[in-house]
C-alpha atoms as a PDB file:
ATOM      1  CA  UNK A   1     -27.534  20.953  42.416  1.00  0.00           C
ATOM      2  CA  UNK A   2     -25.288  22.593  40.075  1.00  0.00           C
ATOM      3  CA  UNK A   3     -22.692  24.578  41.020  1.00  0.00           C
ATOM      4  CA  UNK A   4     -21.888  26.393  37.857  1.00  0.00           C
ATOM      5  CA  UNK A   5     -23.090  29.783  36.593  1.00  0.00           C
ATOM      6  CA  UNK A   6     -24.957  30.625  33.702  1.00  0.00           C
ATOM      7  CA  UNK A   7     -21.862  32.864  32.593  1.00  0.00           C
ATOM      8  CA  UNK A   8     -19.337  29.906  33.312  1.00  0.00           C
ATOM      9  CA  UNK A   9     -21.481  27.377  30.939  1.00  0.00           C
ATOM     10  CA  UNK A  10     -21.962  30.191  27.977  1.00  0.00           C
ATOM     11  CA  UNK A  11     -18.213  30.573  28.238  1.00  0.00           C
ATOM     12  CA  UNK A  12     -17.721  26.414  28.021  1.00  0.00           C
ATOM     13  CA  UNK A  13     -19.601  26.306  25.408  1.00  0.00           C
ATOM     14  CA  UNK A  14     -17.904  28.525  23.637  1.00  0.00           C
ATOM     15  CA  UNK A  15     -14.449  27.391  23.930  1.00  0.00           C
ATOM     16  CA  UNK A  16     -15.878  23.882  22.545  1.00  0.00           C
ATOM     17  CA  UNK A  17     -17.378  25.825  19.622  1.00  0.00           C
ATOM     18  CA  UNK A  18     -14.253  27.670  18.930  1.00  0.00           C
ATOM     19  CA  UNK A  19     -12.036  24.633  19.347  1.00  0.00           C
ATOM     20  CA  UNK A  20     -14.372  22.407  17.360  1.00  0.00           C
ATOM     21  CA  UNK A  21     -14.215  24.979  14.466  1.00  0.00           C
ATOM     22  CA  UNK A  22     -10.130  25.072  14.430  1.00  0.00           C
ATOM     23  CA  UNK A  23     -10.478  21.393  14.462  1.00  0.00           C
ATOM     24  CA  UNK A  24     -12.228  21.835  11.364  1.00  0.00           C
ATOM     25  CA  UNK A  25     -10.087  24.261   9.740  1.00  0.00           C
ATOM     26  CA  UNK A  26      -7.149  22.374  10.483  1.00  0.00           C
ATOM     27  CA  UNK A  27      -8.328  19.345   8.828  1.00  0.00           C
ATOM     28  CA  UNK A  28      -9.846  21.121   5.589  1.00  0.00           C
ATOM     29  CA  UNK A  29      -6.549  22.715   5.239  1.00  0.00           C
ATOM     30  CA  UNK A  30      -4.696  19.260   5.252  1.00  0.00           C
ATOM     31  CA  UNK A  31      -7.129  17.831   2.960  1.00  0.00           C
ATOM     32  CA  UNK A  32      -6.318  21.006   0.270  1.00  0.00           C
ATOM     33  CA  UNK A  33      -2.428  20.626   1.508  1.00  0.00           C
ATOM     34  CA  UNK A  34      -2.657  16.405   0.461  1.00  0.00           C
ATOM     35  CA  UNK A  35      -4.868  17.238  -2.528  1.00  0.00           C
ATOM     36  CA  UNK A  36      -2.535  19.829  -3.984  1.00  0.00           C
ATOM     37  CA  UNK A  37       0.227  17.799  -3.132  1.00  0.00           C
ATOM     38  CA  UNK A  38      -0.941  14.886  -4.651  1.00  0.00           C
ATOM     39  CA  UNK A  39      -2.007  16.545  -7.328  1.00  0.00           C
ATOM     40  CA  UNK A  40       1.221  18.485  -8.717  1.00  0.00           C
ATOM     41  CA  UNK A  41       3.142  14.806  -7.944  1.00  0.00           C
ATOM     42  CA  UNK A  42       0.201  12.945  -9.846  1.00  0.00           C
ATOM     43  CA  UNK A  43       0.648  15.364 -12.760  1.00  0.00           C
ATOM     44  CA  UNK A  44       4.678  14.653 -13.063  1.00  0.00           C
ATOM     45  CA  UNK A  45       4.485  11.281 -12.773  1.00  0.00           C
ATOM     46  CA  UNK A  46       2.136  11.352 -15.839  1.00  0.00           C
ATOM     47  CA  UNK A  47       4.624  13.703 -17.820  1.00  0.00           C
ATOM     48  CA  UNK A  48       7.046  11.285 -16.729  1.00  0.00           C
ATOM     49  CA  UNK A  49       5.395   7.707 -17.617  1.00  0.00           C
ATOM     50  CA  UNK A  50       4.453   6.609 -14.356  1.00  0.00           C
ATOM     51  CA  UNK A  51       1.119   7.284 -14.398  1.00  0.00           C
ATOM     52  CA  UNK A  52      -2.140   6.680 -16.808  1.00  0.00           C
ATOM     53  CA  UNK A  53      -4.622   9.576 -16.754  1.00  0.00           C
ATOM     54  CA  UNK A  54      -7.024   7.485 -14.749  1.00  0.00           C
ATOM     55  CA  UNK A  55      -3.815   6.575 -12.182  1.00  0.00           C
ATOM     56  CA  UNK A  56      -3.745  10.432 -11.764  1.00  0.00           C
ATOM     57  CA  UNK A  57      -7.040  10.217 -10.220  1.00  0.00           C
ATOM     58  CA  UNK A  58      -6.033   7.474  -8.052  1.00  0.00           C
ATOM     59  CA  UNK A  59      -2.825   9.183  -6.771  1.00  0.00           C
ATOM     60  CA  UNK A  60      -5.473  11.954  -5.506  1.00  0.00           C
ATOM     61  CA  UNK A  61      -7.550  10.098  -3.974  1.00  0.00           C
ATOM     62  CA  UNK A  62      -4.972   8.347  -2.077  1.00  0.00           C
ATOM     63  CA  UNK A  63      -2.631  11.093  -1.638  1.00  0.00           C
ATOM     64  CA  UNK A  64      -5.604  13.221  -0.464  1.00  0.00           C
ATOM     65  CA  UNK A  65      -6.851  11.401   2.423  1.00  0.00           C
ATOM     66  CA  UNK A  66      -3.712   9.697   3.568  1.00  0.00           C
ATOM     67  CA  UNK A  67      -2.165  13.606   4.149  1.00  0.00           C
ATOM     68  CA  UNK A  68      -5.582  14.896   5.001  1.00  0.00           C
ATOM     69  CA  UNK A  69      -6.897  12.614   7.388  1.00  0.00           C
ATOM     70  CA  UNK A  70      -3.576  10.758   8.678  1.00  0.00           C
ATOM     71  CA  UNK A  71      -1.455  14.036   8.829  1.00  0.00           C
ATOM     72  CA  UNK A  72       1.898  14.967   7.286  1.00  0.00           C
ATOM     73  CA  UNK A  73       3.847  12.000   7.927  1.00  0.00           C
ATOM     74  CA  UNK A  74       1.531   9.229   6.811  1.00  0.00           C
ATOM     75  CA  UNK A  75       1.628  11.371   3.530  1.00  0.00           C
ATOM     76  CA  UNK A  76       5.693  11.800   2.776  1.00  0.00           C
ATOM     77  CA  UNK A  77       6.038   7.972   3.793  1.00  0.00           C
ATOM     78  CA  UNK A  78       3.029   7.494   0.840  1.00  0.00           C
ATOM     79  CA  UNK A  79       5.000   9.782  -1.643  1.00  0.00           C
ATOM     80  CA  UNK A  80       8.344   7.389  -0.319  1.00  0.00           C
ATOM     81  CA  UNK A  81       6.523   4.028  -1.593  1.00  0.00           C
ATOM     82  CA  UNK A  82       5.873   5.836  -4.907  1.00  0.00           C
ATOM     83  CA  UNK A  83       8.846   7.146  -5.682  1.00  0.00           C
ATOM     84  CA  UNK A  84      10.583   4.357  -5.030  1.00  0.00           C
ATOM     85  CA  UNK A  85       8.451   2.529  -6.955  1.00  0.00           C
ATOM     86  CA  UNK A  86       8.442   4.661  -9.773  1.00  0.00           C
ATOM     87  CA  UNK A  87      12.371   4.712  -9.692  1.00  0.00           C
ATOM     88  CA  UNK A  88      12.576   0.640  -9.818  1.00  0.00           C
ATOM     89  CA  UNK A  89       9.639   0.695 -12.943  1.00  0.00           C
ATOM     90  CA  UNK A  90      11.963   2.224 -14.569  1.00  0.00           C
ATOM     91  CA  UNK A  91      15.209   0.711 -13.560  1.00  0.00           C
ATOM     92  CA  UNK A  92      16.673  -1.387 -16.578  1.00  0.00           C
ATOM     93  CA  UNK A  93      13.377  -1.322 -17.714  1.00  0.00           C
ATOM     94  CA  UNK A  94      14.778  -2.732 -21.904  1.00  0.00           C
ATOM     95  CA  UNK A  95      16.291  -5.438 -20.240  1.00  0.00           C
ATOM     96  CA  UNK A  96      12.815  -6.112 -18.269  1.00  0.00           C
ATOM     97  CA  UNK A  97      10.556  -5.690 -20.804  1.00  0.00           C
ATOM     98  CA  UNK A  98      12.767  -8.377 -23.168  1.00  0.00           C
ATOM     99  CA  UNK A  99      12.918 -10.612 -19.746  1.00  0.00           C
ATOM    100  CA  UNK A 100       9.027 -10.621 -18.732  1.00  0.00           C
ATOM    101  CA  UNK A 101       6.968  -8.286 -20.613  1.00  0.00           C
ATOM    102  CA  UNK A 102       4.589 -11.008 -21.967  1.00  0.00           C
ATOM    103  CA  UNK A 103       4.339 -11.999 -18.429  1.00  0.00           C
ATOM    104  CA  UNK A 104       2.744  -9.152 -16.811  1.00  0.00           C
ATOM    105  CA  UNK A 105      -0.558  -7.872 -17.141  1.00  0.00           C
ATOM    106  CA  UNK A 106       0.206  -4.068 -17.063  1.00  0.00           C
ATOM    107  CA  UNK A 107       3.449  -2.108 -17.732  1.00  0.00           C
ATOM    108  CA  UNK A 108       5.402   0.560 -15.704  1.00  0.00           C
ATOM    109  CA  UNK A 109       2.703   2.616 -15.815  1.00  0.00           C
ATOM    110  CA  UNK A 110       0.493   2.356 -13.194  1.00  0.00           C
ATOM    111  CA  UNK A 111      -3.544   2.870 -13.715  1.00  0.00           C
ATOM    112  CA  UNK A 112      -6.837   3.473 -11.515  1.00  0.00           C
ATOM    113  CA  UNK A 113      -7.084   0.190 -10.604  1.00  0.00           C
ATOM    114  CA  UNK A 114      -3.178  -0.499  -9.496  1.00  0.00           C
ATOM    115  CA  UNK A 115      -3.089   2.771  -7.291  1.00  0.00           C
ATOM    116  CA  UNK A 116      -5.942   1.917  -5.522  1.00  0.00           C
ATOM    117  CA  UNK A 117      -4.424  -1.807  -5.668  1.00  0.00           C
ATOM    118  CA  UNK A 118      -1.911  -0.866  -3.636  1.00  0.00           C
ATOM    119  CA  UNK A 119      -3.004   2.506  -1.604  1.00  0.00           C
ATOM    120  CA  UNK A 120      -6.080   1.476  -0.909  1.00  0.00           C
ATOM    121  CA  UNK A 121      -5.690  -0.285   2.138  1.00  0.00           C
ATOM    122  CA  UNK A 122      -3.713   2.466   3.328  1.00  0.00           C
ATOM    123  CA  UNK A 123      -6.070   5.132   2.339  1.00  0.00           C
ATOM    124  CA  UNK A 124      -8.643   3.119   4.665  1.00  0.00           C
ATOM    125  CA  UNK A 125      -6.231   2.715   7.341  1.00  0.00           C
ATOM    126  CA  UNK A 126      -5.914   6.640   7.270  1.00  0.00           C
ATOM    127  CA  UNK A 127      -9.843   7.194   7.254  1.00  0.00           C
ATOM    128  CA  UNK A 128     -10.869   5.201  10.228  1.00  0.00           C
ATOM    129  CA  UNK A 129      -7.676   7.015  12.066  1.00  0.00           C
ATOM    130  CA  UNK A 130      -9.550  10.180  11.751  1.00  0.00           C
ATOM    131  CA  UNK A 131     -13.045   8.504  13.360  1.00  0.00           C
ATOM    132  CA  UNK A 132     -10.722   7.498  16.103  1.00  0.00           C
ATOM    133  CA  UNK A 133      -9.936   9.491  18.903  1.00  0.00           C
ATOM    134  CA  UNK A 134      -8.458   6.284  22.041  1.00  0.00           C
ATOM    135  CA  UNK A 135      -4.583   6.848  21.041  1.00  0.00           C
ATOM    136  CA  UNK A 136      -4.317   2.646  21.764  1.00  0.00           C
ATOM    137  CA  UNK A 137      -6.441   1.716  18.927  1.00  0.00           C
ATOM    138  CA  UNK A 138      -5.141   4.690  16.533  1.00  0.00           C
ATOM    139  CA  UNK A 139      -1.492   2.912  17.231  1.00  0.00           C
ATOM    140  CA  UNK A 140      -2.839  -0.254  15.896  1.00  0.00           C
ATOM    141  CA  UNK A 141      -4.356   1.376  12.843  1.00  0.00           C
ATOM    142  CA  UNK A 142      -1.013   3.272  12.772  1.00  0.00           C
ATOM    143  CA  UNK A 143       1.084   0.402  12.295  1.00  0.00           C
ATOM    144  CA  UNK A 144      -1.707  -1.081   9.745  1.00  0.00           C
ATOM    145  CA  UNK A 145      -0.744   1.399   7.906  1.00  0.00           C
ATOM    146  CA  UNK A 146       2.278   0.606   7.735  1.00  0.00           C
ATOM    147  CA  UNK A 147       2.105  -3.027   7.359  1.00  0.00           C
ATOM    148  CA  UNK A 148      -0.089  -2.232   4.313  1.00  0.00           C
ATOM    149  CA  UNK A 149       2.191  -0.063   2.431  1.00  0.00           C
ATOM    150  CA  UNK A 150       5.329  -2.033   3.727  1.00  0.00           C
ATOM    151  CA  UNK A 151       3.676  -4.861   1.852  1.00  0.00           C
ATOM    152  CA  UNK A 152       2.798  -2.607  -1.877  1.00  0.00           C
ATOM    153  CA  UNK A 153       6.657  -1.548  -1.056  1.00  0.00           C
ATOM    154  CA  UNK A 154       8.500  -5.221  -0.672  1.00  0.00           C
ATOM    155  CA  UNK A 155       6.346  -6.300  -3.379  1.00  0.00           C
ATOM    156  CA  UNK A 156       6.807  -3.725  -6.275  1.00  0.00           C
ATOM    157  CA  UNK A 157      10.454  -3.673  -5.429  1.00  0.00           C
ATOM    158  CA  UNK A 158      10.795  -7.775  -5.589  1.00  0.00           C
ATOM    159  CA  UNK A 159       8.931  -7.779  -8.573  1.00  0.00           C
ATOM    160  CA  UNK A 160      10.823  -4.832 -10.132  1.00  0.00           C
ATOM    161  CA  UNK A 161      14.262  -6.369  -9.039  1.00  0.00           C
ATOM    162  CA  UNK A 162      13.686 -10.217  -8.659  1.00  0.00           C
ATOM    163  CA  UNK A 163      12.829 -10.344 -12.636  1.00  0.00           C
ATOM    164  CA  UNK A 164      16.716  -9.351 -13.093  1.00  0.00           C
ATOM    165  CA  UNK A 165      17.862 -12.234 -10.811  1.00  0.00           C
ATOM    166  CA  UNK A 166      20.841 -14.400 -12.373  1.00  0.00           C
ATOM    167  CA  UNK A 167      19.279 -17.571 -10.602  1.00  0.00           C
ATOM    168  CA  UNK A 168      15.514 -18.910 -12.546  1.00  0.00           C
ATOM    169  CA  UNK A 169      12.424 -18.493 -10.400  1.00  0.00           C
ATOM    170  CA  UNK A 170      11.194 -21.315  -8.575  1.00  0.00           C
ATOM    171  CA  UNK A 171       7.440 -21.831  -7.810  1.00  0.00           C
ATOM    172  CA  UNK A 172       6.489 -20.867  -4.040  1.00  0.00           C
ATOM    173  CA  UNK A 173       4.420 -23.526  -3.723  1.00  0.00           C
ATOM    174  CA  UNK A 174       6.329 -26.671  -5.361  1.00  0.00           C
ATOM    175  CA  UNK A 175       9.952 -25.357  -6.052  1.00  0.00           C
ATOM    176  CA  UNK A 176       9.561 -25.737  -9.355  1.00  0.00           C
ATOM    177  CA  UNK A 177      11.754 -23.504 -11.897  1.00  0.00           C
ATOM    178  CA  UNK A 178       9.638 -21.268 -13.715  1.00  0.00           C
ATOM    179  CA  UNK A 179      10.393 -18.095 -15.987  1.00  0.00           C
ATOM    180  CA  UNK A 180      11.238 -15.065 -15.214  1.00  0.00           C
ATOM    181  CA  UNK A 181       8.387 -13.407 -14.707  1.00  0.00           C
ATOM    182  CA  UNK A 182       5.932 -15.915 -13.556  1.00  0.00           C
ATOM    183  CA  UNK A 183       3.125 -15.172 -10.608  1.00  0.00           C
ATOM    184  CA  UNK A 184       4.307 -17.186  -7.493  1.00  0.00           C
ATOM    185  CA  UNK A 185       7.666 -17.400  -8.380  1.00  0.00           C
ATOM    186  CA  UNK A 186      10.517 -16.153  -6.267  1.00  0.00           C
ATOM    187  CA  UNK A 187      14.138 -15.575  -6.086  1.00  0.00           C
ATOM    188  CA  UNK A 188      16.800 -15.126  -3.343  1.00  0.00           C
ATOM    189  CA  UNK A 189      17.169 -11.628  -5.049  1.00  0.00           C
ATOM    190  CA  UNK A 190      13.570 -10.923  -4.874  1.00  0.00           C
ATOM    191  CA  UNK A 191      13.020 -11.819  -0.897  1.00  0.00           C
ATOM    192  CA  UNK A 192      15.888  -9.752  -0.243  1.00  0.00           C
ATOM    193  CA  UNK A 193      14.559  -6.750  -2.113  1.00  0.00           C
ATOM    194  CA  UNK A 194      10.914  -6.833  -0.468  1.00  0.00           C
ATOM    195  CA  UNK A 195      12.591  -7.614   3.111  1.00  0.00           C
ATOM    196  CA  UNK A 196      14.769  -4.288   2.418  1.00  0.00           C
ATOM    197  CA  UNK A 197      12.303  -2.342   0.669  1.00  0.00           C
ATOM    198  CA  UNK A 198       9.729  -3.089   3.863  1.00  0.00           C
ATOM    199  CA  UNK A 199      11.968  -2.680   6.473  1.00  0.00           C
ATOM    200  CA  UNK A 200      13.267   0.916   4.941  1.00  0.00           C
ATOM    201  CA  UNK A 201       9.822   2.146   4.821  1.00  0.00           C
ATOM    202  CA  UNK A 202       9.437   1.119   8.421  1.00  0.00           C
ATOM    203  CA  UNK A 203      12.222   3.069   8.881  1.00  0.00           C
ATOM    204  CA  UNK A 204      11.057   6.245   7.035  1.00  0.00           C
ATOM    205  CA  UNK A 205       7.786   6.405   8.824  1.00  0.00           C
ATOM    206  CA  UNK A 206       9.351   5.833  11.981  1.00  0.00           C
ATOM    207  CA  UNK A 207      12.008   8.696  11.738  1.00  0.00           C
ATOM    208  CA  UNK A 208       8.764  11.085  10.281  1.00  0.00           C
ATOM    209  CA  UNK A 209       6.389  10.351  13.367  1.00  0.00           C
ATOM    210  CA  UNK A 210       7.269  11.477  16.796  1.00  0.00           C
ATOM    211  CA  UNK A 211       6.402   8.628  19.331  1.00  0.00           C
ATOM    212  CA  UNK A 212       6.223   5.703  16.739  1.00  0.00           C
ATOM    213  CA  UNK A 213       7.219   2.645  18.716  1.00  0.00           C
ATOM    214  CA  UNK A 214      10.945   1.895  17.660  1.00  0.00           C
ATOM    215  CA  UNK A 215       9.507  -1.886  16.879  1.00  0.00           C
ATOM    216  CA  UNK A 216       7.753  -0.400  14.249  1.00  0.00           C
ATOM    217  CA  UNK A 217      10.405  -1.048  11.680  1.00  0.00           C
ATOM    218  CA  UNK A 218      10.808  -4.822  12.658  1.00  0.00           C
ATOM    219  CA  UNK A 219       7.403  -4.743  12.673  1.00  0.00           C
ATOM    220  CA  UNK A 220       7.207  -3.786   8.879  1.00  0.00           C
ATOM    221  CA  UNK A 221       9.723  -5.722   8.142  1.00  0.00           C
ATOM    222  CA  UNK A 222       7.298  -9.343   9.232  1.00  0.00           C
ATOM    223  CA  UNK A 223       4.143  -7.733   8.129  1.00  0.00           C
ATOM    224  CA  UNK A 224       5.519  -6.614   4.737  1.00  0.00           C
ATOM    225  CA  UNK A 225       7.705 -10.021   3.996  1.00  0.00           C
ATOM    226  CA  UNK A 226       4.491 -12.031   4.540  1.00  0.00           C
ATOM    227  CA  UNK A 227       2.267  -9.399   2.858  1.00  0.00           C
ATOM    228  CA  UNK A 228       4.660 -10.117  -0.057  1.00  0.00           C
ATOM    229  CA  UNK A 229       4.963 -13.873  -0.050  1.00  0.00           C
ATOM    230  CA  UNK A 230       1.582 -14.076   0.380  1.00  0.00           C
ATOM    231  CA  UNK A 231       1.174 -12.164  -2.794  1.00  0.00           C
ATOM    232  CA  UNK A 232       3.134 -14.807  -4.489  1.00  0.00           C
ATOM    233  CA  UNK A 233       1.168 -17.476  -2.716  1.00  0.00           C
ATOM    234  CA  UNK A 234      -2.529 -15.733  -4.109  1.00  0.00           C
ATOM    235  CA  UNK A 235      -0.133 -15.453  -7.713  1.00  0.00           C
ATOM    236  CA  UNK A 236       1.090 -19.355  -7.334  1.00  0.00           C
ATOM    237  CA  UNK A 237      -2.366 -20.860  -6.811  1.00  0.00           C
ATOM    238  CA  UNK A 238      -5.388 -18.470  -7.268  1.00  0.00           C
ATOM    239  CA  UNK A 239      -4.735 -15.519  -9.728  1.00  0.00           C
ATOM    240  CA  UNK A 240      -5.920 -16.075 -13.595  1.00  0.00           C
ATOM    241  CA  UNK A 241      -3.571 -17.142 -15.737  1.00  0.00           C
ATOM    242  CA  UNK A 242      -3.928 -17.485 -19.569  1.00  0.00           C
ATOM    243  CA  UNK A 243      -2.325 -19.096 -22.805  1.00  0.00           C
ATOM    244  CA  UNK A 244      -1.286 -17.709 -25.938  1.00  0.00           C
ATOM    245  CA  UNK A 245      -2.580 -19.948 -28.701  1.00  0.00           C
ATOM    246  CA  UNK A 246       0.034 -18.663 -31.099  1.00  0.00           C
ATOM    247  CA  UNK A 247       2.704 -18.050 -29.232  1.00  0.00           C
ATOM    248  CA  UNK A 248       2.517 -20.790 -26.371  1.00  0.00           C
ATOM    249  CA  UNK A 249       3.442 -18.617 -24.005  1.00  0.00           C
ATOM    250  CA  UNK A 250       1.903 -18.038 -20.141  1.00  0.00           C
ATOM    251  CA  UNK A 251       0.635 -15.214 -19.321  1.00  0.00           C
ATOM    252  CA  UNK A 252      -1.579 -12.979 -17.309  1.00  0.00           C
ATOM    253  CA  UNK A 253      -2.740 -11.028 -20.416  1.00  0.00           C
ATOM    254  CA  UNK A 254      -6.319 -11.389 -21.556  1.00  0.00           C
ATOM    255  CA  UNK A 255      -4.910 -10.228 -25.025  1.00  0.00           C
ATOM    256  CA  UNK A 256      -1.424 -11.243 -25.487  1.00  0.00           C
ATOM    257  CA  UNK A 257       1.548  -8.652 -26.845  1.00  0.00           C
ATOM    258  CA  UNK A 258       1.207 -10.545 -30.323  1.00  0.00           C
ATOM    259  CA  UNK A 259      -2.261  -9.347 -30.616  1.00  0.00           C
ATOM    260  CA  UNK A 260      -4.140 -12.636 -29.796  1.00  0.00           C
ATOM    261  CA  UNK A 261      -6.953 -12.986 -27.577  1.00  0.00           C
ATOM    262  CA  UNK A 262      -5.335 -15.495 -24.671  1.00  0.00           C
ATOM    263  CA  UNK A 263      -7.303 -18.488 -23.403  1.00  0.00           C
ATOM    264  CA  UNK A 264      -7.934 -18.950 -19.521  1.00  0.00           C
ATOM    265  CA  UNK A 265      -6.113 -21.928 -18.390  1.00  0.00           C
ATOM    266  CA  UNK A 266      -5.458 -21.733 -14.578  1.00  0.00           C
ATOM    267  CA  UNK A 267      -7.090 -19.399 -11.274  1.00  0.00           C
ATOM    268  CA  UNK A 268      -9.880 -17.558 -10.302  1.00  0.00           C
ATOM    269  CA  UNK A 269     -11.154 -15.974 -13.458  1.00  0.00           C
ATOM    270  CA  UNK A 270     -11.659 -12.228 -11.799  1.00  0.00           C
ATOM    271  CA  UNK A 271      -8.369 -12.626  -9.462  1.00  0.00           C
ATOM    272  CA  UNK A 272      -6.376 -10.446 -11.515  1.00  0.00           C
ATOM    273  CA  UNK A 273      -3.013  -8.636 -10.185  1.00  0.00           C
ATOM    274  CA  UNK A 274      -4.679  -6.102  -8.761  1.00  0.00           C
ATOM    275  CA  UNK A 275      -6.896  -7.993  -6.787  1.00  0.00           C
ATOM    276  CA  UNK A 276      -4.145  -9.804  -5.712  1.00  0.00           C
ATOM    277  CA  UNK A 277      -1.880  -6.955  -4.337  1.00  0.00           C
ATOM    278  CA  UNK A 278      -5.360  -5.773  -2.910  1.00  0.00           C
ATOM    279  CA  UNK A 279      -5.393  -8.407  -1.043  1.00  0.00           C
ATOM    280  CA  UNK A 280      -1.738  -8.801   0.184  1.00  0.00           C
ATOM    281  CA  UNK A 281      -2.153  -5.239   1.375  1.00  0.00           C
ATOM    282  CA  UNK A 282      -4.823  -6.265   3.429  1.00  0.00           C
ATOM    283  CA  UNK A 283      -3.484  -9.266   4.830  1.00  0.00           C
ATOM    284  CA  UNK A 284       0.110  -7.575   5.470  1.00  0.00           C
ATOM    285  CA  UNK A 285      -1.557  -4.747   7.220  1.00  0.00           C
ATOM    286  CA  UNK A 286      -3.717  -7.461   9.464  1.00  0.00           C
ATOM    287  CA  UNK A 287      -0.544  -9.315  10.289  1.00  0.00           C
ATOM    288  CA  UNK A 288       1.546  -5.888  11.091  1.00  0.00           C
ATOM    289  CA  UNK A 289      -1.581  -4.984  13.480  1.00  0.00           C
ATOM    290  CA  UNK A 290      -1.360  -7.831  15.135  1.00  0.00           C
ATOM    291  CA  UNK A 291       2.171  -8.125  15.563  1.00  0.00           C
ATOM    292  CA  UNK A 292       1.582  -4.638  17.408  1.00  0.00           C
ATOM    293  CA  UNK A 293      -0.788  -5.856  18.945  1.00  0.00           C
ATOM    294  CA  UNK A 294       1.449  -9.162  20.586  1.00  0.00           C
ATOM    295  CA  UNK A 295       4.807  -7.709  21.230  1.00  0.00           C
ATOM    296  CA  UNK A 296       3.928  -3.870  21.973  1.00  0.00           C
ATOM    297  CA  UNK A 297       2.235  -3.069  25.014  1.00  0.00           C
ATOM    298  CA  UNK A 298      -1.051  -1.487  25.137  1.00  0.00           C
ATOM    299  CA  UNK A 299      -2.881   0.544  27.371  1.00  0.00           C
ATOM    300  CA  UNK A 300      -6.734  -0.750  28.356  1.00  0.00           C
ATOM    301  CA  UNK A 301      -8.847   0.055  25.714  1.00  0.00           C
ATOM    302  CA  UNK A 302     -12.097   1.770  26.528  1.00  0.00           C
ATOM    303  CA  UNK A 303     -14.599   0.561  24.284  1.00  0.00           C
ATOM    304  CA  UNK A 304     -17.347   3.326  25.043  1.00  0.00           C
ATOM    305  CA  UNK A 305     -14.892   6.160  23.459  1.00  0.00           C
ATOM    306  CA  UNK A 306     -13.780   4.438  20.262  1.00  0.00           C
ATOM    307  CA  UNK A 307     -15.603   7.271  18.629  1.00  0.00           C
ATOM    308  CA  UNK A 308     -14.485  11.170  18.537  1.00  0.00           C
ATOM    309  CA  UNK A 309     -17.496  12.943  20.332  1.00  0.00           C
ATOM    310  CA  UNK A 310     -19.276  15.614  17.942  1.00  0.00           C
END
């Protein structure tokens, strides 16, 4: 027999209604915060050579759903990565571009295909924390997050700074010295750039988000290293590589700087370098969710409430 009264239920219902509909509100107006945001930093970096026009459709999309749907500091640790990023594109970018330019597939300015490359993993990350209301398994999605973008961050800035190195690339796989340049090889400069450029945005997001474990850097710091490496693993023994015919030269071009159509020599045919950062995102987030996971304890996760009630 039920207790309540007819008045006491109306009014129940009511509050949920009310609260459901500032839930809503809140979240459309964090969605039209990260869109704008994104937006007005999308358009800059295009003024300023970062970005293609189609990469200014990728910053939104990114941009928009990690501020909308994983909340204010998810979204400045995202705007971190790319500025950053941008910063060490450009970076001695004469002496880079004599160094490596017929090495690398794409120049400093980053396309569609590389935002989502790199942010797309992240953007996911931020999406299923939304449809997630147990705080245990939003933690673990938390520091996937970070894991991911720790792993877009140590790579870009080994990439950006390792090509500079003083000391020749060796292979990852075999040790053998390779050009500057060259997918799967690394440099003592290079590790030390992606271990510093994960573990700072560990740091970042950390400092933004109240009740971040304070193993979350160290955390980054493991996930994004072996994000990275295994970038240059996927680059070492499964990414496409191609010839010049004229110029002899490796590459991963499909039409070298000289003008001539390259010929496929080595890899995966589709495993381009955006597939492969794809999938070093991935893996760096996995391995940063699981090291959350192992060394940070968790309460009991009820499996019956994984899902926010309508």
């Amino acid at each position: 027999m039920s207790l309540s009264s007819p008045a006491s239920e109306t009014h129940v219902c009511k509050h949920h209604a009310i609260s459901k509909k500032n839930t809503s509100q809140h979240l459309l107006l964090r969605l039209a915060g990260g869109l704008a945001l994104s937006g007005s930093i999308g358009l800059l970096a295009y003024r300023r050579g970062s970005l293609s026009r189609s990469g200014i459709f990728g910053a939104i999309f990114t941009g928009t759903t990690t501020v909308g749907l994983g909340g204010g500091s998810w979204g400045f640790t995202l705007i971190y990565f790319f500025l950053s990023s941008s910063f060490l594109s450009h970076f001695r970018a004469r002496e880079k571009e004599k160094t490596a330019a017929d090495k690398f597939s794409k120049g400093s300015q980053r396309d569609f295909a590389q935002v989502i490359a790199n942010g797309g993993v992240a953007s996911a990350c931020a999406i299923s924390n939304s449809l997630i209301s147990r705080s245990a398994v939003r933690e673990i999605i938390t520091s996937g997050y970070a894991g991911a973008l720790a792993t877009a961050t140590a790579d870009t800035w080994a990439t950006e700074l390792g090509v500079l190195s003083t000391n020749a690339p060796r292979l990852l796989t075999t040790g053998k010295t390779v050009p500057p340049g060259t997918s799967g090889g690394i440099t003592p400069l290079g590790i030390c750039a992606a271990a510093t450029g994960a573990l700072s945005l560990g740091t970042i997001f950390t400092l933004l988000r109240r009740g971040t474990t304070p193993l979350l850097p160290l955390l980054t710091l493991l996930g994004g290293l072996g994000g990275s490496l295994f970038d240059s693993w996927l680059g070492a023994t499964f990414q496409a590589m191609y010839i010049c015919p004229t110029c002899q030269q490796e590459t991963e071009q499909r039409i070298h700087n000289c003008g001539t159509v390259t010929q496929h020599i080595h890899g995966v045919s589709w495993m381009n370098n955006d597939v492969v950062n794809f999938l070093a995102t991935l893996f760096g987030g996995l391995c940063t969710a699981l090291l959350q996971l192992l060394l940070v304890r968790q309460p009991k996760i009820d499996t019956h409430s994984l899902h926010k009630n309508p």
